[in-house]
N, C-alpha and C. Protein backbone atom coordinates (compact mmCIF):
# COMPACT_ATOMS: atom_id res chain seq x y z
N UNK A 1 0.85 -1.18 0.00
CA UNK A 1 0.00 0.00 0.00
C UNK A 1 0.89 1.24 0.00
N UNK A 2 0.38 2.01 -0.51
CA UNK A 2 0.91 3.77 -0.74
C UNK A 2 0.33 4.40 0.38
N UNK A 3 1.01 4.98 1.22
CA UNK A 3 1.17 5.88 2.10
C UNK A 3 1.23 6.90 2.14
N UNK A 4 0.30 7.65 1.37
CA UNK A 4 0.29 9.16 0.81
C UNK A 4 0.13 10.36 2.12
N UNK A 5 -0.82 10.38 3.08
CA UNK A 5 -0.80 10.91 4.33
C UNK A 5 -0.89 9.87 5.52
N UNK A 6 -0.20 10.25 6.61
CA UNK A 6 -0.55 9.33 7.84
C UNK A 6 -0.60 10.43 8.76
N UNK A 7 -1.81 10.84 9.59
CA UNK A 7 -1.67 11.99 10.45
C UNK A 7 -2.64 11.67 11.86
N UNK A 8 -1.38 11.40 13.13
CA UNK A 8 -2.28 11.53 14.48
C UNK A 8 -3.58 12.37 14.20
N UNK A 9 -4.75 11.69 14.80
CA UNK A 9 -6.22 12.41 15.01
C UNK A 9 -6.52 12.49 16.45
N UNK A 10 -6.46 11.75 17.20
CA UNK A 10 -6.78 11.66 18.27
C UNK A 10 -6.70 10.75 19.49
N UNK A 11 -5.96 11.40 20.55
CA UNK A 11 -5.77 10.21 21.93
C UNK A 11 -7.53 10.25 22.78
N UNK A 12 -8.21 8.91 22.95
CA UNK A 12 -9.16 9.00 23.45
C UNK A 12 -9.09 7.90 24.97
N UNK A 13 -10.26 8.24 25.61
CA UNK A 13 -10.61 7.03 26.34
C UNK A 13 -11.78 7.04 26.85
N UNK A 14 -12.93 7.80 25.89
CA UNK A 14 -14.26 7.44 25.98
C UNK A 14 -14.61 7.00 24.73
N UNK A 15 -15.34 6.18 24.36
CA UNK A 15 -15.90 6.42 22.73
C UNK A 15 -17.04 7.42 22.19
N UNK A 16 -16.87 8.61 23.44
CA UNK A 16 -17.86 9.96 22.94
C UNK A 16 -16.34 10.84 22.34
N UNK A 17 -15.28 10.14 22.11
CA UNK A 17 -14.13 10.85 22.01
C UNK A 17 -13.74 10.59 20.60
N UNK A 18 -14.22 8.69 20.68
CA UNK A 18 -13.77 8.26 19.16
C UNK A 18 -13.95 9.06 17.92
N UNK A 19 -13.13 8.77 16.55
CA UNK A 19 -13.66 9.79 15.46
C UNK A 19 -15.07 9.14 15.10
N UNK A 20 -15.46 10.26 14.45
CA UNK A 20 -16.73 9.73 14.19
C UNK A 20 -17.39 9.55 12.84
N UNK A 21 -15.74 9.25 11.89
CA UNK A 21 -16.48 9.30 10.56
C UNK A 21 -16.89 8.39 9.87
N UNK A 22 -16.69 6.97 11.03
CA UNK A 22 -17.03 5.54 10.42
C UNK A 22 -15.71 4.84 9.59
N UNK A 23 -14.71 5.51 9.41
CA UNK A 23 -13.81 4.66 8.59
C UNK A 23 -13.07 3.40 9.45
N UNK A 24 -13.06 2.50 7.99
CA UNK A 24 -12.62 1.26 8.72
C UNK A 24 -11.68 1.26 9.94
N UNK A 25 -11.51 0.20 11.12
CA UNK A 25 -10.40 0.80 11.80
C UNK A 25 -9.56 -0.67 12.30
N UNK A 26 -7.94 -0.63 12.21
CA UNK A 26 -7.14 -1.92 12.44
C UNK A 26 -6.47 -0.78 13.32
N UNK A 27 -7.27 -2.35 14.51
CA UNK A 27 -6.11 -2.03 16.08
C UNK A 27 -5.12 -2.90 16.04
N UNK A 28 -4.08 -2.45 16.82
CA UNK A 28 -2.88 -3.10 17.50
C UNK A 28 -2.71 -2.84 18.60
N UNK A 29 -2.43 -4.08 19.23
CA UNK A 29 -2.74 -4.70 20.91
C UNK A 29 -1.67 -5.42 21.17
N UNK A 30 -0.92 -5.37 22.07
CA UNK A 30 -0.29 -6.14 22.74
C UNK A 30 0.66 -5.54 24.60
N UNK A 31 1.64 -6.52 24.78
CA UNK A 31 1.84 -6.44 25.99
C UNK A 31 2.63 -5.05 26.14
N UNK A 32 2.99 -4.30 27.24
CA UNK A 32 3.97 -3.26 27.37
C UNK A 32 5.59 -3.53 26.59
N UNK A 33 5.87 -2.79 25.55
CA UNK A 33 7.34 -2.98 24.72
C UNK A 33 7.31 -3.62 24.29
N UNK A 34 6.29 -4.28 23.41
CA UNK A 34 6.65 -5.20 22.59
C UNK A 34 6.26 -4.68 20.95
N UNK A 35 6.45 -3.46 21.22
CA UNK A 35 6.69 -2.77 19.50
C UNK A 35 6.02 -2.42 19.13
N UNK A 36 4.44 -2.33 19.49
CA UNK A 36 3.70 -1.37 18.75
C UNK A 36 3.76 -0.16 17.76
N UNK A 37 4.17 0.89 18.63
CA UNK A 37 4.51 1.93 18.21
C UNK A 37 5.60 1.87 17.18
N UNK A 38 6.63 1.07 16.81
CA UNK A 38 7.98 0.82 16.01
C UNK A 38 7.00 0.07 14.90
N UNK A 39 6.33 -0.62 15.34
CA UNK A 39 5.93 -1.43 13.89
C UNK A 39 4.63 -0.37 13.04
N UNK A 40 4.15 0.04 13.62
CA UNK A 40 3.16 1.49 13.19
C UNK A 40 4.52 2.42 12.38
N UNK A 41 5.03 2.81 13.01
CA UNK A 41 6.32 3.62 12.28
C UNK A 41 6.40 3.23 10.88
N UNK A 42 6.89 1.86 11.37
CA UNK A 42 7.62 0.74 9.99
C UNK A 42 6.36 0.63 9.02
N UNK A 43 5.37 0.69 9.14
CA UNK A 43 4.42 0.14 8.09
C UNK A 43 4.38 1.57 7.22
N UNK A 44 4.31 2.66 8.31
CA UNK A 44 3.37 4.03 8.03
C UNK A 44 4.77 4.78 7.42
N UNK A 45 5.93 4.10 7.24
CA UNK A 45 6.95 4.93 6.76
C UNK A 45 7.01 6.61 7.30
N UNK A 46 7.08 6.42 8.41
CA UNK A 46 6.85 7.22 9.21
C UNK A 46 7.85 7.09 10.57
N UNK A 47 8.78 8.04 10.69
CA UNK A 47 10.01 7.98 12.46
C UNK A 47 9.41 8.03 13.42
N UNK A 48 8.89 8.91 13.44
CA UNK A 48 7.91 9.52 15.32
C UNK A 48 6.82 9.67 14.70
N UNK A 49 6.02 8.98 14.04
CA UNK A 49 4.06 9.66 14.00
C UNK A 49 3.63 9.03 15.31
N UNK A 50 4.03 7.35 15.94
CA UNK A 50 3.04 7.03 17.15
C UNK A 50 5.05 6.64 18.15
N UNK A 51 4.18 8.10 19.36
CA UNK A 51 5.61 7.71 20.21
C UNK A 51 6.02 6.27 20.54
N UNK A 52 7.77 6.22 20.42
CA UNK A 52 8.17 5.04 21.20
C UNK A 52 9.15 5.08 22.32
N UNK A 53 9.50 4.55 23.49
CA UNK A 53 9.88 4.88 24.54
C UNK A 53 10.43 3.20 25.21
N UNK A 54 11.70 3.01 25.53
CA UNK A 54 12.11 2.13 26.08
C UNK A 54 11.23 1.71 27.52
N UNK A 55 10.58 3.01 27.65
CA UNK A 55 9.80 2.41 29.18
C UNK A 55 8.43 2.15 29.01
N UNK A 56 8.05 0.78 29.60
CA UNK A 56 7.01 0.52 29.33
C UNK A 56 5.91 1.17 29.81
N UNK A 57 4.73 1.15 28.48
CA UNK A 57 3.75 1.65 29.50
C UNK A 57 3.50 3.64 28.47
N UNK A 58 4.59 3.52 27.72
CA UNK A 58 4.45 5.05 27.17
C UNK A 58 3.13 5.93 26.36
N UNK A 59 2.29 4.32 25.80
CA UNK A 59 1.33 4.61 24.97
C UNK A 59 -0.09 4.34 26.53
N UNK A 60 -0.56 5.75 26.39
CA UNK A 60 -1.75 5.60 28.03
C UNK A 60 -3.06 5.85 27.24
N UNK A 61 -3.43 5.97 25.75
CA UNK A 61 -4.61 6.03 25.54
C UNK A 61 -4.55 5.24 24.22
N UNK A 62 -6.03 5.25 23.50
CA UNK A 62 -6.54 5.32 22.72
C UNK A 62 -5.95 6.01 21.65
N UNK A 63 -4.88 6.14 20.30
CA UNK A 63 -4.57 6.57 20.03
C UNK A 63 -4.83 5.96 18.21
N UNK A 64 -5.64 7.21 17.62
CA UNK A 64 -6.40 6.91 16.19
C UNK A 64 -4.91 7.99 15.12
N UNK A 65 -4.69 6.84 14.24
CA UNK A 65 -3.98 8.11 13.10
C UNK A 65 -4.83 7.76 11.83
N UNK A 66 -5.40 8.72 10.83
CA UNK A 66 -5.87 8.27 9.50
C UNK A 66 -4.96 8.46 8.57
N UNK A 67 -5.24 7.53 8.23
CA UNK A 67 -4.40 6.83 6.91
C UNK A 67 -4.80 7.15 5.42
N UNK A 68 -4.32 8.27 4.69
CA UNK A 68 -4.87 8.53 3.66
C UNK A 68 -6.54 8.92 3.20
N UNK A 69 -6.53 9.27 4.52
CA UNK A 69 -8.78 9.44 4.80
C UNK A 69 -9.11 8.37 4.35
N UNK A 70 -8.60 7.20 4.36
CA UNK A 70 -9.32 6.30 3.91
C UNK A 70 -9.63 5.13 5.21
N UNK A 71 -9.12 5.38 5.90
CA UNK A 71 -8.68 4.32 7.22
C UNK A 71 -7.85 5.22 8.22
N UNK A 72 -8.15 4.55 9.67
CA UNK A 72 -7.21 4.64 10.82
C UNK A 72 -6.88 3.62 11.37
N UNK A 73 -5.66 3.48 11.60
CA UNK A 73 -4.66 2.77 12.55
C UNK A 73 -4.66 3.00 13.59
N UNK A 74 -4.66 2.39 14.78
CA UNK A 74 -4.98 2.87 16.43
C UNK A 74 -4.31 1.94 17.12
N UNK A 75 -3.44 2.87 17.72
CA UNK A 75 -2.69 1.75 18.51
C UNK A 75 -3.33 1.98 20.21
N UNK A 76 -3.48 0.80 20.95
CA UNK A 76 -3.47 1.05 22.31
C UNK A 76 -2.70 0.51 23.47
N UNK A 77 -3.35 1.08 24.47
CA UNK A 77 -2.25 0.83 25.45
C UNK A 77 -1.37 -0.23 25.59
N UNK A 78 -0.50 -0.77 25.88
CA UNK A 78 0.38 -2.26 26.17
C UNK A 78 -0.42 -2.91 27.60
N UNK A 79 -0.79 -3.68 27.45
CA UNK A 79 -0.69 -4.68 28.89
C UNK A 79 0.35 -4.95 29.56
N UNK A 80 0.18 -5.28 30.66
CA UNK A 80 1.41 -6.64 31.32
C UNK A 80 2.27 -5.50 32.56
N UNK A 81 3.39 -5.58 32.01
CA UNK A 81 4.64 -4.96 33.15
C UNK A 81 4.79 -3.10 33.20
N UNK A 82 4.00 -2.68 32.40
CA UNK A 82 4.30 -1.11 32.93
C UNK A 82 3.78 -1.00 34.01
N UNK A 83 4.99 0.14 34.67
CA UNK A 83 5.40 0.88 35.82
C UNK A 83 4.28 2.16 36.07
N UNK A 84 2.68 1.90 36.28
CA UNK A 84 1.75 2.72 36.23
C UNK A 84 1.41 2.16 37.45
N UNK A 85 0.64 3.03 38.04
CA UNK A 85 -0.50 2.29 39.24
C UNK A 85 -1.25 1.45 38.62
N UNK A 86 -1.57 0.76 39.66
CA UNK A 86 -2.66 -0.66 39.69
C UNK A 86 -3.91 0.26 38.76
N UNK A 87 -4.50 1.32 39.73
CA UNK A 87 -5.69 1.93 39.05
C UNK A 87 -5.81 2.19 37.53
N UNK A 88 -4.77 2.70 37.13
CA UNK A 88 -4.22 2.61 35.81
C UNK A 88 -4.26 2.15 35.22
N UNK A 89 -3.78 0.44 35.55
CA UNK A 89 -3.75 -0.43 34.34
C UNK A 89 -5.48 -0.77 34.49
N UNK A 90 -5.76 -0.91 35.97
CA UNK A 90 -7.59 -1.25 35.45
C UNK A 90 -8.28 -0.55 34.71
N UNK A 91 -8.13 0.42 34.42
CA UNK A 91 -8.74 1.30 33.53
C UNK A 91 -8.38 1.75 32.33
N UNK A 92 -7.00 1.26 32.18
CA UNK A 92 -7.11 0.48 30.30
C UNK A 92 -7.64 -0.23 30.12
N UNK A 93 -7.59 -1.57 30.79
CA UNK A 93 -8.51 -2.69 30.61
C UNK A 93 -9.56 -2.39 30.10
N UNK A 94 -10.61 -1.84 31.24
CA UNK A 94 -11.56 -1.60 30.69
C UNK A 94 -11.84 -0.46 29.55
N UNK A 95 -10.71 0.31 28.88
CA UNK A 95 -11.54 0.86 28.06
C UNK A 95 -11.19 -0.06 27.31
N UNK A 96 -9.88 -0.45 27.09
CA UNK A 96 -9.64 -1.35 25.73
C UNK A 96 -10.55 -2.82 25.48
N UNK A 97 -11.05 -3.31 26.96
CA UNK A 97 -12.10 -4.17 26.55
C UNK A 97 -13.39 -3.47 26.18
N UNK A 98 -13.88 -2.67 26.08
CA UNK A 98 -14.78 -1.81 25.85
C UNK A 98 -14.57 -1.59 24.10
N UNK A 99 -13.53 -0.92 23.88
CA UNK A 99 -12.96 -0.59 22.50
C UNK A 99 -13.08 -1.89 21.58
N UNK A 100 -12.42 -2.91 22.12
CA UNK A 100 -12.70 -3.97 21.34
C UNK A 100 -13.81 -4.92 21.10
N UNK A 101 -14.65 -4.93 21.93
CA UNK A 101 -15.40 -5.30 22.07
C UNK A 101 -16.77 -4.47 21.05
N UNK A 102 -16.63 -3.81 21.30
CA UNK A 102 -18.49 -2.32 21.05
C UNK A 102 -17.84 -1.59 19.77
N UNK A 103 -16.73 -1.32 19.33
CA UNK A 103 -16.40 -0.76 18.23
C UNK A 103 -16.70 -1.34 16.77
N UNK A 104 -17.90 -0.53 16.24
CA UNK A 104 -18.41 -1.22 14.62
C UNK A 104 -17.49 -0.86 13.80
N UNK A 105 -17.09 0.48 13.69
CA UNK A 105 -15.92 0.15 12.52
C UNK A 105 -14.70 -0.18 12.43
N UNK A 106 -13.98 -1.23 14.10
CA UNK A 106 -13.05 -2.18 13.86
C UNK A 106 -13.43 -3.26 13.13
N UNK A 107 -12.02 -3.54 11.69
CA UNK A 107 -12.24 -4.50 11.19
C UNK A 107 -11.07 -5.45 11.43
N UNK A 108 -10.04 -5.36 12.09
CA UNK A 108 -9.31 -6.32 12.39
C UNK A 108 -8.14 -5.65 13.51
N UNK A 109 -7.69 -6.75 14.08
CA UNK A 109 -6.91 -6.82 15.59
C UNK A 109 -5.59 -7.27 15.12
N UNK A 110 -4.52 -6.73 15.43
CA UNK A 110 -3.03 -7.22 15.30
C UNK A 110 -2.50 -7.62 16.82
N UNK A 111 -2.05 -8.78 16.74
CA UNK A 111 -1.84 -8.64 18.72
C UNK A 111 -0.26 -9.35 18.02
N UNK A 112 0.55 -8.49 18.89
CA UNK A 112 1.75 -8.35 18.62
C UNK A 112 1.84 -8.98 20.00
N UNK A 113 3.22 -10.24 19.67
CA UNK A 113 4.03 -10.66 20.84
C UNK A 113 5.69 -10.67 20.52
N UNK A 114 6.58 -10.69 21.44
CA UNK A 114 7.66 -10.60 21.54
C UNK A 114 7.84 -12.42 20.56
N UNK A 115 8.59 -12.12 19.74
CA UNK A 115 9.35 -13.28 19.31
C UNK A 115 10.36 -14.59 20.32
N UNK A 116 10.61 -13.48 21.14
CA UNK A 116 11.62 -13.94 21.51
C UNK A 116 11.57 -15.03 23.04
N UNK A 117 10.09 -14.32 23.14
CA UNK A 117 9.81 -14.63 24.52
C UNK A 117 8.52 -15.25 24.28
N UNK A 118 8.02 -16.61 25.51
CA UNK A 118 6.74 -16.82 25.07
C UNK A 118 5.70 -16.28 25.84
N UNK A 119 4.62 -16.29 24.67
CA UNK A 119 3.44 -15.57 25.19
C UNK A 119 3.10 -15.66 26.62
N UNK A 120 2.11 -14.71 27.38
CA UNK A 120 1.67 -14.95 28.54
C UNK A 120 0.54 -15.29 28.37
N UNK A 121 -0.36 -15.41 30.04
CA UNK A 121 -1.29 -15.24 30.31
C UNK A 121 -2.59 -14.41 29.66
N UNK A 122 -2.14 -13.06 29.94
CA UNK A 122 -2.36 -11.91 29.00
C UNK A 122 -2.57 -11.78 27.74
N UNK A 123 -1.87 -12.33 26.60
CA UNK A 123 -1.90 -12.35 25.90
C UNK A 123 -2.84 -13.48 25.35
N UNK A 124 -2.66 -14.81 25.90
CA UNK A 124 -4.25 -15.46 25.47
C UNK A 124 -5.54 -14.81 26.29
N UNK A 125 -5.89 -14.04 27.05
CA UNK A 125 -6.82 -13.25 27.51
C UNK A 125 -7.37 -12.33 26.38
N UNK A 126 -6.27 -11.90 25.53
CA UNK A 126 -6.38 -10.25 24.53
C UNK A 126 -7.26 -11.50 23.44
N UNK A 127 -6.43 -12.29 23.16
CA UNK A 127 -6.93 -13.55 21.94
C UNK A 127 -8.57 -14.00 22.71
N UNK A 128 -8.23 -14.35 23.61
CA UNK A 128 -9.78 -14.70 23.93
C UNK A 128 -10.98 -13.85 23.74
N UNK A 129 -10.15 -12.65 24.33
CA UNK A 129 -11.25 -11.38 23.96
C UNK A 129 -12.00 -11.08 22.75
N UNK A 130 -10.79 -11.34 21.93
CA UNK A 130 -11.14 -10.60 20.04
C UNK A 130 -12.20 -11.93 19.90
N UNK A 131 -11.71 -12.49 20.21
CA UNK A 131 -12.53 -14.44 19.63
C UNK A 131 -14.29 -14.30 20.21
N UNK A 132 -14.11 -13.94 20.99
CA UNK A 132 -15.47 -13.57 22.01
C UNK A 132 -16.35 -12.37 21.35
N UNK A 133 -15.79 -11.26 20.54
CA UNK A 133 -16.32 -10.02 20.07
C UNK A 133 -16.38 -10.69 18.67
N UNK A 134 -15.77 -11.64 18.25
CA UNK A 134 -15.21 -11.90 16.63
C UNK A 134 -14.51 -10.86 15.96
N UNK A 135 -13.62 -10.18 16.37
CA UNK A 135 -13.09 -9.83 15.91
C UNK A 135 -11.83 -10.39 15.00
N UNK A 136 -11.51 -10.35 13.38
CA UNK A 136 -10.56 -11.00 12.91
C UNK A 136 -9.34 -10.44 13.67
N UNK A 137 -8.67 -11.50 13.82
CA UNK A 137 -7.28 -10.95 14.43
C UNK A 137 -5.76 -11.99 13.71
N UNK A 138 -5.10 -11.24 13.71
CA UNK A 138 -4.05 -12.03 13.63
C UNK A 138 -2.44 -11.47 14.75
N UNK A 139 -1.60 -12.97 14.27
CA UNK A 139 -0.64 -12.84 15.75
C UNK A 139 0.40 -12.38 14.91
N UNK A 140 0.97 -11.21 15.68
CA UNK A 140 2.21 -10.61 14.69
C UNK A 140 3.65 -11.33 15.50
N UNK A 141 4.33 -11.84 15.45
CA UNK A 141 5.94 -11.91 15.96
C UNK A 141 6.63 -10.57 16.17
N UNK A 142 7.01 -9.84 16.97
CA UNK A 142 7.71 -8.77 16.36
C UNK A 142 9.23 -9.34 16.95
N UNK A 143 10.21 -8.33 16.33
CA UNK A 143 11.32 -8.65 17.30
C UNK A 143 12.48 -9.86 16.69
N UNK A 144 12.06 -10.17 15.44
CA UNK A 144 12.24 -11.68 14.68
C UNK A 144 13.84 -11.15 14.42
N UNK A 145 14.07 -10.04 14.34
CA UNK A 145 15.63 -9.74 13.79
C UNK A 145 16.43 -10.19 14.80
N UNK A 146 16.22 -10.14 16.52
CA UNK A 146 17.19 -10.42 17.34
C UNK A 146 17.02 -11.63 17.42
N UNK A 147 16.51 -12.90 16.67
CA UNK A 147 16.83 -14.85 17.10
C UNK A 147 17.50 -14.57 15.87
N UNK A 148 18.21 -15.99 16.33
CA UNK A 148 18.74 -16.85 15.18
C UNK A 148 18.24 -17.19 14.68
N UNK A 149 18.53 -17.64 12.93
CA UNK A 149 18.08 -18.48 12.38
C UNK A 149 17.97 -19.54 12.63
N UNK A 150 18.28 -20.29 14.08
CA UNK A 150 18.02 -21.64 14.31
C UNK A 150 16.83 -21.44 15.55
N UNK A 151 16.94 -20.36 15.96
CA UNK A 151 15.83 -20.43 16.82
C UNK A 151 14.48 -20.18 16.58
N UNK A 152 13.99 -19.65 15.14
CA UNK A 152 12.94 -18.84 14.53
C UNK A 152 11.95 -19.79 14.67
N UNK A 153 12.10 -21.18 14.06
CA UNK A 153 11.15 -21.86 14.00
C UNK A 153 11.13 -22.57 15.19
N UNK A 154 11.42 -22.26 16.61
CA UNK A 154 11.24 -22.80 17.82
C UNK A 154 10.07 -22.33 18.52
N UNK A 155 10.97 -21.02 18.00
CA UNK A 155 9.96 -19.63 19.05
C UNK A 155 8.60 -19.89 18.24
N UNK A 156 8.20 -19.36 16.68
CA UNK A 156 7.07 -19.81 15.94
C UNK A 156 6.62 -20.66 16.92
N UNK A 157 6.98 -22.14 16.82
CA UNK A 157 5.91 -23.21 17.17
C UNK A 157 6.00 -22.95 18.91
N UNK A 158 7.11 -22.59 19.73
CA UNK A 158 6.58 -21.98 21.37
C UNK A 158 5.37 -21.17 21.39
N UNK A 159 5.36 -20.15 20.32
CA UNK A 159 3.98 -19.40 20.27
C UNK A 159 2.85 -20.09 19.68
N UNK A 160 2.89 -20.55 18.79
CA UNK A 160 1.52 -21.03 18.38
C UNK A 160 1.00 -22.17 19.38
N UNK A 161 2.17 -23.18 20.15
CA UNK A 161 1.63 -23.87 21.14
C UNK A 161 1.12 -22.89 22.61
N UNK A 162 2.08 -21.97 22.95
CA UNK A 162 1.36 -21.23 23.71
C UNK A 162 -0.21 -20.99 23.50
N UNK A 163 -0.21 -19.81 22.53
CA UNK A 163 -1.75 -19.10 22.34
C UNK A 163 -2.83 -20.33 21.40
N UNK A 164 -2.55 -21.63 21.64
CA UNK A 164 -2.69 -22.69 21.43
C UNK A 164 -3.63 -22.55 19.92
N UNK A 165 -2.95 -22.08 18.88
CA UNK A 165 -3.39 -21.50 17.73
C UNK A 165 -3.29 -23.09 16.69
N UNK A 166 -4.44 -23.08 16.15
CA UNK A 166 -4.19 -24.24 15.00
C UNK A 166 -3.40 -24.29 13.82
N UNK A 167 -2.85 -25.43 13.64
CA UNK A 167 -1.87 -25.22 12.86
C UNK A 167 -2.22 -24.40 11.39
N UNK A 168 -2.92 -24.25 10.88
CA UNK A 168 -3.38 -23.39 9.65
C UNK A 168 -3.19 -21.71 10.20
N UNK A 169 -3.00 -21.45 11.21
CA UNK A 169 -3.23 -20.01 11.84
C UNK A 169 -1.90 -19.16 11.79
N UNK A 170 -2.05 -18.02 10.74
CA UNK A 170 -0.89 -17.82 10.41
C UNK A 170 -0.25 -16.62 12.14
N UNK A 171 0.79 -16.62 11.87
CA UNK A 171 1.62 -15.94 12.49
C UNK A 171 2.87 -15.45 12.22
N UNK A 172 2.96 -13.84 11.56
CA UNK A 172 3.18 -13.44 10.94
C UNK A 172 4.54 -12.40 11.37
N UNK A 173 6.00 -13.31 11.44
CA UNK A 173 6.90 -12.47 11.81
C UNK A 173 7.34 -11.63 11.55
N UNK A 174 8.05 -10.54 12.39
CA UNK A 174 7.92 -8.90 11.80
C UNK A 174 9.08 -8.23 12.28
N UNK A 175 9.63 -7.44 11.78
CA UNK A 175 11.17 -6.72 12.02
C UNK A 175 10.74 -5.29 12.01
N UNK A 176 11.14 -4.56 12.97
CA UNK A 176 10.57 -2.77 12.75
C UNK A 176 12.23 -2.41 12.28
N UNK A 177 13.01 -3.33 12.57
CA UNK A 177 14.85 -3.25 12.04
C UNK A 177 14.54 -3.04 10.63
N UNK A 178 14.45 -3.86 10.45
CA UNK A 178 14.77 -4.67 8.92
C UNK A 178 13.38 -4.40 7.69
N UNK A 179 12.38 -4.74 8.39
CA UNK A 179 11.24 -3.99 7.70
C UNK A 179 10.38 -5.58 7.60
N UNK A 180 10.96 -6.87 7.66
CA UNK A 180 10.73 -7.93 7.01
C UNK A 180 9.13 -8.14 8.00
N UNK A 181 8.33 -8.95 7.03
CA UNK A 181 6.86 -9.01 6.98
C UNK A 181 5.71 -8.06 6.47
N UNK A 182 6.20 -6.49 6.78
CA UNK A 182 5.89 -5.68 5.75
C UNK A 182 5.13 -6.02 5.01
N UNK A 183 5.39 -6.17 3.77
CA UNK A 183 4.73 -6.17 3.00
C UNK A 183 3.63 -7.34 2.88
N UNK A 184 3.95 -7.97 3.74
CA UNK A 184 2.84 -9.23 4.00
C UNK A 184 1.62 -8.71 4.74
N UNK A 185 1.99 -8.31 5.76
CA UNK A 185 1.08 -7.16 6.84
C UNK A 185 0.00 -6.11 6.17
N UNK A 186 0.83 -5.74 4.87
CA UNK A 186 0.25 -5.00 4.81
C UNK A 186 -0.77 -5.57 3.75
N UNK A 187 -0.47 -6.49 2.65
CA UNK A 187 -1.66 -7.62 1.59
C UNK A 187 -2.79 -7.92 3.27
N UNK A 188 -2.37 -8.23 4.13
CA UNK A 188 -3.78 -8.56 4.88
C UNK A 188 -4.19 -7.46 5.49
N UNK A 189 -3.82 -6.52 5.83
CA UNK A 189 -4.84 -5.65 6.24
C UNK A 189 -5.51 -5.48 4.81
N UNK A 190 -4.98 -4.51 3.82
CA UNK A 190 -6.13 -4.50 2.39
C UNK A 190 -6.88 -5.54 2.38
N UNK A 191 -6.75 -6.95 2.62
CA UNK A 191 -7.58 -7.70 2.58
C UNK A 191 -9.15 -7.46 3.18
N UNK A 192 -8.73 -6.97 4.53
CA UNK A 192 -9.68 -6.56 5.42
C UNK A 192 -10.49 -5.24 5.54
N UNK A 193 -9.95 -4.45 4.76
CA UNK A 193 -10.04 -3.29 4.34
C UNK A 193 -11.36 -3.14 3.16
């Protein structure tokens, strides 16, 4: 896809906040640092459009960019290990279960996990969630540049046995380094689109 404009619209955390022009919308979900914001960069050919920050926990809302007026990209908060109060993280939860759940013009979920590491708890919770709303989702790898080539297809099948995904269920490794999956990422979102 051509990337003609990509421009932040709006940090929310009511959906009297969301935009309201109905365009399609692909979230990305996953745990605290595990790349969101870098792989938004990497797709959107774009350095700083969605901040990134070694400390977890940097992305605290609802955050919509449109994509050529034709679509928005929204990344939200990370789960898991950021350094926020307790109150805090309950109240991402609930908006982001809220968001994913009640939102009509999401058409698909990216839940990004660390390559390197296997999935948690959490992360089959986020999967359970989308599965429960039906939301299409797919599992991104990020992080694939720091294994070896002997470890790639370990970690793969550690994750897909983790988030106990059937073998037909793709999972789709991704480099915000290198760029690699790209262009794969991006044939399925248009798909969905």
């Amino acid at each position: 896809m051509i990337i003609q404009s990509a421009k932040y619209i709006i940090s929310a955390m009511r959906p009297d906040q969301y935009p309201k022009m109905g365009l399609p919308e692909i979230a990305f979900v996953g745990r605290s640092n595990v790349g969101k914001s870098s792989l938004m960069n990497c797709i959107l050919n774009r350095k700083n459009l969605a901040k990134t920050s070694s400390r977890p926990g940097k992305t605290q809302t609802i955050n919509f960019f449109d994509i050529n007026q034709k679509f928005y990209v929204v990344d939200l908060p990370g789960y898991g290990f950021a350094k926020v109060p307790v109150a805090v993280k309950e109240n991402w939860g609930r908006v982001m279960t809220s968001y994913l759940s009640n939102r009509e013009p999401l058409r698909m979920a990216m839940v990004l996990v660390d390559a390197r590491h296997k999935p948690t708890d959490l992360d089959m919770d986020m999967l359970a969630l989308l599965d429960d709303a039906e939301v299409p989702t797919l599992v991104v790898a990020t992080k694939v540049d720091k294994l070896k080539r002997t470890e790639r297809k370990r970690n793969m099948d550690r994750i897909r046995l983790a988030l106990e995904l059937d073998e037909d269920a793709e999972i789709l490794p991704f480099s915000s380094e290198t760029g690699e999956g790209k262009k794969e990422l991006w044939e399925i979102i248009s798909d969905f689109l």
